[in-house]
C-alpha atoms as a PDB file:
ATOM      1  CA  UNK A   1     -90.782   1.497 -79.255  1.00  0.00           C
ATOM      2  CA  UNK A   2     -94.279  -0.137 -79.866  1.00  0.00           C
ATOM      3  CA  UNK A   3     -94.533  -3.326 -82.146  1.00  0.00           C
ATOM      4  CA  UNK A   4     -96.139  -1.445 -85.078  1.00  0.00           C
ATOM      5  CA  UNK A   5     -93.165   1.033 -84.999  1.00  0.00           C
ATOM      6  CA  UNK A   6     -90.834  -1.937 -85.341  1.00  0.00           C
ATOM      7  CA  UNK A   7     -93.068  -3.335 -87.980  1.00  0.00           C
ATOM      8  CA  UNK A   8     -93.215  -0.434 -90.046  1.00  0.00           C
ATOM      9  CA  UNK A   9     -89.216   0.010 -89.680  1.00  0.00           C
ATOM     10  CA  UNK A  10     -88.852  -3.694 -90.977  1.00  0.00           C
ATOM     11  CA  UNK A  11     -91.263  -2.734 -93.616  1.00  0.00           C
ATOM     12  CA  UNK A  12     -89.372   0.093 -95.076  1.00  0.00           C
ATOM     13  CA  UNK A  13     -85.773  -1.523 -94.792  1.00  0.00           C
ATOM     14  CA  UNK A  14     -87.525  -4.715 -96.864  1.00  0.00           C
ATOM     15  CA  UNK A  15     -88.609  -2.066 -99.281  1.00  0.00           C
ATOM     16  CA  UNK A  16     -85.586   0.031 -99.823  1.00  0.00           C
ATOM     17  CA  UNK A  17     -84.028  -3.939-100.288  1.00  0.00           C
ATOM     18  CA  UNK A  18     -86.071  -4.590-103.094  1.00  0.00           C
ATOM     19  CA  UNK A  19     -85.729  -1.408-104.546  1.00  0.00           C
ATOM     20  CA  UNK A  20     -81.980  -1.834-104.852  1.00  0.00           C
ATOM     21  CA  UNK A  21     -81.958  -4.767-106.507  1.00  0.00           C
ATOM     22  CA  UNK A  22     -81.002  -5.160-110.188  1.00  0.00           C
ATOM     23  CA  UNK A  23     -83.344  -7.521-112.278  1.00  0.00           C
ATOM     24  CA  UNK A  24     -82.565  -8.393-116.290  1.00  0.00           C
ATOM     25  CA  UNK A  25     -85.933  -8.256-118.024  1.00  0.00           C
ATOM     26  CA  UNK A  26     -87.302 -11.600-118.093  1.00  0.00           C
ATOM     27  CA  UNK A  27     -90.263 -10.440-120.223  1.00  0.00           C
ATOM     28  CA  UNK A  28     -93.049  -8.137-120.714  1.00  0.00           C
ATOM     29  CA  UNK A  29     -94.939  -6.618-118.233  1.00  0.00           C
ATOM     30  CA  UNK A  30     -98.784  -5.884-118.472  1.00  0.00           C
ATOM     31  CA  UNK A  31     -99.368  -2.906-120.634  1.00  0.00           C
ATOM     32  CA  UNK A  32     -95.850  -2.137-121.789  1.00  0.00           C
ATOM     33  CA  UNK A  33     -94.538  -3.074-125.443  1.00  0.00           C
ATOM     34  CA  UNK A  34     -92.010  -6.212-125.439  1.00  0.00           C
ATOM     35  CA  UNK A  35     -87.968  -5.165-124.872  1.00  0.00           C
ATOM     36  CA  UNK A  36     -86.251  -6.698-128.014  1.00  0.00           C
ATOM     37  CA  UNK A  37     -83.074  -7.396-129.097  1.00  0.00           C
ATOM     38  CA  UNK A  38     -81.144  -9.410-131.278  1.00  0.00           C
ATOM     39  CA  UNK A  39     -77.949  -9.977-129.049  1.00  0.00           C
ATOM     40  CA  UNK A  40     -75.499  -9.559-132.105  1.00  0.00           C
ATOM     41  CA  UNK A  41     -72.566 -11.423-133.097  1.00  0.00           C
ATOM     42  CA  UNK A  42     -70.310  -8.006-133.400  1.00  0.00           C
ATOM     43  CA  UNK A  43     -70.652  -4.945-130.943  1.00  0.00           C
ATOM     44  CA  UNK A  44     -73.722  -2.802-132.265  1.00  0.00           C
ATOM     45  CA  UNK A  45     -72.537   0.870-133.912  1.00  0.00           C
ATOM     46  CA  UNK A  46     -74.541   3.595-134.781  1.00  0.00           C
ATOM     47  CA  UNK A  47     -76.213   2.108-138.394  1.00  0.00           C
ATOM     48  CA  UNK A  48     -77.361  -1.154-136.082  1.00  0.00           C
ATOM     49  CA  UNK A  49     -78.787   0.633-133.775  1.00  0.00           C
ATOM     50  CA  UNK A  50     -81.025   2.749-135.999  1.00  0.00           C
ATOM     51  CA  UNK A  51     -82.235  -0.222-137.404  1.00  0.00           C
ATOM     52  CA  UNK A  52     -82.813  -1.964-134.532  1.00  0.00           C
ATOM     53  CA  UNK A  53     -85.316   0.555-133.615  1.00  0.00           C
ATOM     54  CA  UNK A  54     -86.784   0.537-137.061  1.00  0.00           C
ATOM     55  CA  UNK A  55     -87.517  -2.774-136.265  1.00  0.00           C
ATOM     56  CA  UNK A  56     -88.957  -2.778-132.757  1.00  0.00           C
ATOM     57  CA  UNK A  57     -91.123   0.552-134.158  1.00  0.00           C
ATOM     58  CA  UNK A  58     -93.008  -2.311-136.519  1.00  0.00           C
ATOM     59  CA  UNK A  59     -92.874  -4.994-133.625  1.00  0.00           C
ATOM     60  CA  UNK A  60     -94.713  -2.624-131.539  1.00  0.00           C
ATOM     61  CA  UNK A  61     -97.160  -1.297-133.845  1.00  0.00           C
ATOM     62  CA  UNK A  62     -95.851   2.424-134.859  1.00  0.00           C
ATOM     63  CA  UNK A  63     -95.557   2.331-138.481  1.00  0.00           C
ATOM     64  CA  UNK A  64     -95.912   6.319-138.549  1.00  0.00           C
ATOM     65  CA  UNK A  65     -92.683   6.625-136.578  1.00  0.00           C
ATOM     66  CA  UNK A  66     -89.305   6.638-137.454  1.00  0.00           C
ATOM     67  CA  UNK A  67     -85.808   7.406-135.910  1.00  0.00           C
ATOM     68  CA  UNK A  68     -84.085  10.641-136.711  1.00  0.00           C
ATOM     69  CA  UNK A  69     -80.618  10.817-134.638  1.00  0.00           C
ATOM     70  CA  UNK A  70     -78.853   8.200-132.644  1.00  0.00           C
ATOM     71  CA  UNK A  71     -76.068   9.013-130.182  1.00  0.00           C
ATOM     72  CA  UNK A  72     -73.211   6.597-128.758  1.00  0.00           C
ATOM     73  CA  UNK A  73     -72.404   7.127-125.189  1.00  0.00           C
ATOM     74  CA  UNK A  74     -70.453   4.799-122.495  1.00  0.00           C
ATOM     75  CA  UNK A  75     -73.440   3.068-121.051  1.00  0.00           C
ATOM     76  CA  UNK A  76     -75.540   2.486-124.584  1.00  0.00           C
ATOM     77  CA  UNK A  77     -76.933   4.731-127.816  1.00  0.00           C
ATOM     78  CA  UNK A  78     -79.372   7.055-127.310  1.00  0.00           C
ATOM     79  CA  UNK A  79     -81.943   6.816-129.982  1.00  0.00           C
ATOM     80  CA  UNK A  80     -84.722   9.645-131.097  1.00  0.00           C
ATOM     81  CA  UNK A  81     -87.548   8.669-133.244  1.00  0.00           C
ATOM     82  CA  UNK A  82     -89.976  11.483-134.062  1.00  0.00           C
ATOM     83  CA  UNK A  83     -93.353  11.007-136.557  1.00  0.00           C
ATOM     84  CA  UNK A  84     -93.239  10.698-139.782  1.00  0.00           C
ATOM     85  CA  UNK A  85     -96.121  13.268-141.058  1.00  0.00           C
ATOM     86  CA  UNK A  86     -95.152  15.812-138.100  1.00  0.00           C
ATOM     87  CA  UNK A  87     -91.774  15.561-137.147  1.00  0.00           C
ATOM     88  CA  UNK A  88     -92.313  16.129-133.682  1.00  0.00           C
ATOM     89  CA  UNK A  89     -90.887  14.058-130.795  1.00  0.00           C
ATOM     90  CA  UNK A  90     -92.354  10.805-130.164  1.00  0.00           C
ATOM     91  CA  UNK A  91     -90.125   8.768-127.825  1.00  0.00           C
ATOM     92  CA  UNK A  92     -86.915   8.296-126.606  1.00  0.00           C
ATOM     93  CA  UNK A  93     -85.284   4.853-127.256  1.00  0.00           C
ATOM     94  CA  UNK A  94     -81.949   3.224-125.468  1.00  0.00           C
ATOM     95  CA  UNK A  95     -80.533   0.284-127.400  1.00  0.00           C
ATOM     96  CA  UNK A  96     -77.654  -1.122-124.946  1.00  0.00           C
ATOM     97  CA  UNK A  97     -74.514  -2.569-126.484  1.00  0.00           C
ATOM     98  CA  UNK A  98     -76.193  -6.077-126.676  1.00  0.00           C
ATOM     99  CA  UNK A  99     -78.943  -5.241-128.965  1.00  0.00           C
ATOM    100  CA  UNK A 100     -81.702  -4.933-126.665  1.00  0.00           C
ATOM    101  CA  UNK A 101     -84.036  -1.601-127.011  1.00  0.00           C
ATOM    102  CA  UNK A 102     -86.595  -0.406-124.357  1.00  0.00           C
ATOM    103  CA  UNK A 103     -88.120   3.172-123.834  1.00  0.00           C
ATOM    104  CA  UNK A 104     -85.928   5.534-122.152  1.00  0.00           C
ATOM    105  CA  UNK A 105     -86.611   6.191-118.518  1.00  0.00           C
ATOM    106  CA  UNK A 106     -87.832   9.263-116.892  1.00  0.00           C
ATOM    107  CA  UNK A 107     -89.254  12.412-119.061  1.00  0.00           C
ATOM    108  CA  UNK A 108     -89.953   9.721-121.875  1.00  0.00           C
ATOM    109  CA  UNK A 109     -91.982   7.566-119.664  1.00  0.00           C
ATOM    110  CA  UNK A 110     -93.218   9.677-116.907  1.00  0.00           C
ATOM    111  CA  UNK A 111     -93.714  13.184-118.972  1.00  0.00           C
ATOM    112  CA  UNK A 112     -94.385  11.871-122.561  1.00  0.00           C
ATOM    113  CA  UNK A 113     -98.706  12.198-122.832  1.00  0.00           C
ATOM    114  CA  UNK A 114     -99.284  10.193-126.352  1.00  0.00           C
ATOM    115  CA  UNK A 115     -96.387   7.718-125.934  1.00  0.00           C
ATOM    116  CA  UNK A 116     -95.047   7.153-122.887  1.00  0.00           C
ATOM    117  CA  UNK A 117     -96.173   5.653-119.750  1.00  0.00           C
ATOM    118  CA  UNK A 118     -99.133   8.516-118.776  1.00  0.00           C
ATOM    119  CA  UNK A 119    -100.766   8.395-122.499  1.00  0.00           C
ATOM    120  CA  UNK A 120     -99.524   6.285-124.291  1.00  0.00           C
ATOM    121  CA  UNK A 121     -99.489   2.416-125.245  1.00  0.00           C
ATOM    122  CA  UNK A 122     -97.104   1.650-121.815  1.00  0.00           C
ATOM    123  CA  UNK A 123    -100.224   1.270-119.599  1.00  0.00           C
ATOM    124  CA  UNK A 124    -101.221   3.969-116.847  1.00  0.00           C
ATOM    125  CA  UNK A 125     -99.054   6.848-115.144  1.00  0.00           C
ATOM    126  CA  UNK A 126     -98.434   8.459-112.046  1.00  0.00           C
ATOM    127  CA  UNK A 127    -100.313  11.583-113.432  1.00  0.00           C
ATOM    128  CA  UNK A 128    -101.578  13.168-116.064  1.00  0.00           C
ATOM    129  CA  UNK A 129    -101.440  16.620-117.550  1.00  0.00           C
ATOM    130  CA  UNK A 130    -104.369  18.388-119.587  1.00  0.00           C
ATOM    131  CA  UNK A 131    -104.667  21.196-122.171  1.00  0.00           C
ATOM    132  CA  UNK A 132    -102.366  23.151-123.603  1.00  0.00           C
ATOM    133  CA  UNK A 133     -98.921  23.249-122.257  1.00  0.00           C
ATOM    134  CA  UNK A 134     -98.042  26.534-120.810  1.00  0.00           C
ATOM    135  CA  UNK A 135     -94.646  26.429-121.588  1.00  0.00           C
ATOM    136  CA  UNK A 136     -93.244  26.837-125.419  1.00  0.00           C
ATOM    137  CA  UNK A 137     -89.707  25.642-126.601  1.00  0.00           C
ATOM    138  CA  UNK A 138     -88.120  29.256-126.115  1.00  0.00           C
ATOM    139  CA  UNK A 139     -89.715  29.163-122.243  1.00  0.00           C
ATOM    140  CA  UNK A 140     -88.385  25.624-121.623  1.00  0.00           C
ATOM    141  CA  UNK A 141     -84.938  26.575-123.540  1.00  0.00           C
ATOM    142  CA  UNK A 142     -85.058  29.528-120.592  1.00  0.00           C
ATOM    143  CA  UNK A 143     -85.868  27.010-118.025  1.00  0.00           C
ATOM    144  CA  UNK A 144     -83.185  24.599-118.889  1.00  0.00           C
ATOM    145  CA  UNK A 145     -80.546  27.829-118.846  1.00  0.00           C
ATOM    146  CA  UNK A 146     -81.472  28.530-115.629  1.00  0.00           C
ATOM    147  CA  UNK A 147     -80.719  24.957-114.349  1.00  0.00           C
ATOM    148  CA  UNK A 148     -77.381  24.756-116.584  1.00  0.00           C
ATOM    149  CA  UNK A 149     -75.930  27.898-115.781  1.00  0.00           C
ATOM    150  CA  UNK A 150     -76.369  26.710-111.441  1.00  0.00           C
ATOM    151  CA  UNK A 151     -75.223  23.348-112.425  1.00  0.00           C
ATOM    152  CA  UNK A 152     -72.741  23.276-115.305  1.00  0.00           C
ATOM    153  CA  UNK A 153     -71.419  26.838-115.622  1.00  0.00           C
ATOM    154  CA  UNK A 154     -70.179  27.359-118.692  1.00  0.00           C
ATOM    155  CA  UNK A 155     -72.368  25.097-120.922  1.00  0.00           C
ATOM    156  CA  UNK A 156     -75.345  25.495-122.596  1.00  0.00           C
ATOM    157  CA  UNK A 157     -78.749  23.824-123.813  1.00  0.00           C
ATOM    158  CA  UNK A 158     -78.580  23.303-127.380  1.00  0.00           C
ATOM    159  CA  UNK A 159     -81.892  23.548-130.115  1.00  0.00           C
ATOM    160  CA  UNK A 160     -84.415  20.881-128.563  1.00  0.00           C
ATOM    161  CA  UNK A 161     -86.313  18.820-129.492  1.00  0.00           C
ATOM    162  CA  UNK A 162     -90.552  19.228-128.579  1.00  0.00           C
ATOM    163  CA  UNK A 163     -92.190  16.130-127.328  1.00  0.00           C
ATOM    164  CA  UNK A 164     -95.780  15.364-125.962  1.00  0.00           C
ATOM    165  CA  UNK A 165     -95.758  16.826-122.806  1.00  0.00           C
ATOM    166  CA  UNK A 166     -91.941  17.804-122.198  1.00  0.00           C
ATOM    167  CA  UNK A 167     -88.826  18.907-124.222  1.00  0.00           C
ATOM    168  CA  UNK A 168     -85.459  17.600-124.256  1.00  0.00           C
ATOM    169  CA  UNK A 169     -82.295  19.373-125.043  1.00  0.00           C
ATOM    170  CA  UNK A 170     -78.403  18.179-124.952  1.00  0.00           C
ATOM    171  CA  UNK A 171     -76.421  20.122-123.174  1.00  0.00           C
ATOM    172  CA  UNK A 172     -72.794  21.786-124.957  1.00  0.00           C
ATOM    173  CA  UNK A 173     -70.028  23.027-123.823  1.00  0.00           C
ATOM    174  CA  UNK A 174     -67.681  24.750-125.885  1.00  0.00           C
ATOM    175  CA  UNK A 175     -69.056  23.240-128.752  1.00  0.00           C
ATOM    176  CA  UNK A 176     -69.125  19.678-127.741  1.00  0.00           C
ATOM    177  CA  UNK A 177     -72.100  17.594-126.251  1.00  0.00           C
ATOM    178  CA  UNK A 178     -71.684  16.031-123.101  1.00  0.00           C
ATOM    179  CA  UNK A 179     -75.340  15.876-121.676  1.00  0.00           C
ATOM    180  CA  UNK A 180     -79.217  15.849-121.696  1.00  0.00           C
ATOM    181  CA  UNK A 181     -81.856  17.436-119.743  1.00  0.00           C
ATOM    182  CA  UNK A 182     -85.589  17.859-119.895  1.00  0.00           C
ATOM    183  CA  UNK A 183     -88.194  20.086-119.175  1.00  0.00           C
ATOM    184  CA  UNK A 184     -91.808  19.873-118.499  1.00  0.00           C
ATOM    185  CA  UNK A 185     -93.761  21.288-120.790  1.00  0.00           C
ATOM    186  CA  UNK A 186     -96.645  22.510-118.103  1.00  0.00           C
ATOM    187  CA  UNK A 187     -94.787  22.102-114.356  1.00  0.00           C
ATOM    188  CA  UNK A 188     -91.228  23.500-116.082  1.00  0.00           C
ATOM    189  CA  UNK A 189     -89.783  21.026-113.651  1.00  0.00           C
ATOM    190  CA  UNK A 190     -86.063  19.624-114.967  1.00  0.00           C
ATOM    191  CA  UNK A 191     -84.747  16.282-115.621  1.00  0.00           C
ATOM    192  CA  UNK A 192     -81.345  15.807-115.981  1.00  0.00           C
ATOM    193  CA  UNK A 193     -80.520  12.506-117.456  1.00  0.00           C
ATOM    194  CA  UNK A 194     -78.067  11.243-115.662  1.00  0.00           C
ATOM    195  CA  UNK A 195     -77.884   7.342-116.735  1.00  0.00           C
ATOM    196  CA  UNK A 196     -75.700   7.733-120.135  1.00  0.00           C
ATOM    197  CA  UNK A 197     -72.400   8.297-119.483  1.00  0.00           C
ATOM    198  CA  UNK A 198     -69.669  10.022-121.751  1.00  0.00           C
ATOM    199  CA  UNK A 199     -70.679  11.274-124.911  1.00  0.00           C
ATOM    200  CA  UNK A 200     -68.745   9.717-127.398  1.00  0.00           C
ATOM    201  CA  UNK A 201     -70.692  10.491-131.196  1.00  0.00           C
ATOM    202  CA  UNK A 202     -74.086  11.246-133.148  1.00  0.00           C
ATOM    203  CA  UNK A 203     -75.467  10.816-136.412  1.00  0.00           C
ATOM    204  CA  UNK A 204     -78.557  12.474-137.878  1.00  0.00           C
ATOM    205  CA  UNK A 205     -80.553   9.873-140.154  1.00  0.00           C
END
């Protein structure tokens, strides 16, 4: 095997290192909005985390957004704030069981084209998507039955919710919630969101 082969292995094996690693947040990083948290005294329920998010949304500069449901599962609450004057999507939040919110990963930061990390105030994507999205929340709704009836049989995707760029629907089974997906609103590519856990409870503000 030549040198640069061996190189290139030690390369990759360094990277793949790195990769796994787990770092806290130590602080901002260019061209996202601060993490925040208050690191409360008593364990943070639903009410606490709604306004925890209420007050990052001022920290951050989105006065014109507000939260509308927050969900409890194992691993943290599940947050989603939509616009005031529209009602449509904005962002998906995570507030973890110490207090501390950030933007939820995948769809919301890789899909979302006003507010997440392609369009909006998080700094520059991967990509970017123009025009008018081909798919509309019936077609995505279709798209995320497809992927739920080879995955989960049995269950289904429930209303939705329309972002910038992508919708997101929990997924039910007889009745009860126990997941997310989303779907791209002009690839129709699927995102399961795997990083939860168990649902456990919701409340619509």
């Amino acid at each position: 095997m030549s040198r640069g082969l061996v190189l290139v292995g030690v390369g990759l094996i360094a990277l793949a290192a790195v990769l796994s690693l787990t770092v806290p947040w130590a602080g901002p990083a260019v061209g996202w909005p601060d993490f925040w948290g208050s690191s409360p005294a008593t364990p943070v329920t639903l009410e606490a985390a709604a306004e925890l998010v209420r007050r990052v949304l001022a920290e951050w500069g989105y006065p014109d957004l507000v939260p509308k449901e927050v969900m409890e599962f194992t691993n943290h609450f599940y947050v989603l704030v939509v616009e005031k004057d529209t009602g449509r999507g904005a962002m998906e939040l995570l507030v973890e069981r110490n207090g501390f919110v950030h933007p939820e990963p995948g769809p919301n930061m890789m899909w979302n084209t006003k507010y997440g990390h392609v369009g909006g105030r998080m700094g520059p994507g991967f990509g970017t998507w123009q025009g008018t999205p081909p798919l509309s929340m019936e077609r995505a709704r279709g798209v995320a039955r497809e992927f739920v009836d080879r995955v989960f049989p049995g269950a289904v995707p429930g209303p939705g919710t329309e972002f910038y760029g992508y919708f997101t629907f929990d997924l039910q089974r007889d009745g009860d919630t126990f997941g997310m997906l989303s779907v791209n609103a002009y690839t129709g590519q699927v995102w399961y969101h795997a990083w939860h856990g168990a649902f456990i409870r919701e409340k619509e503000l």
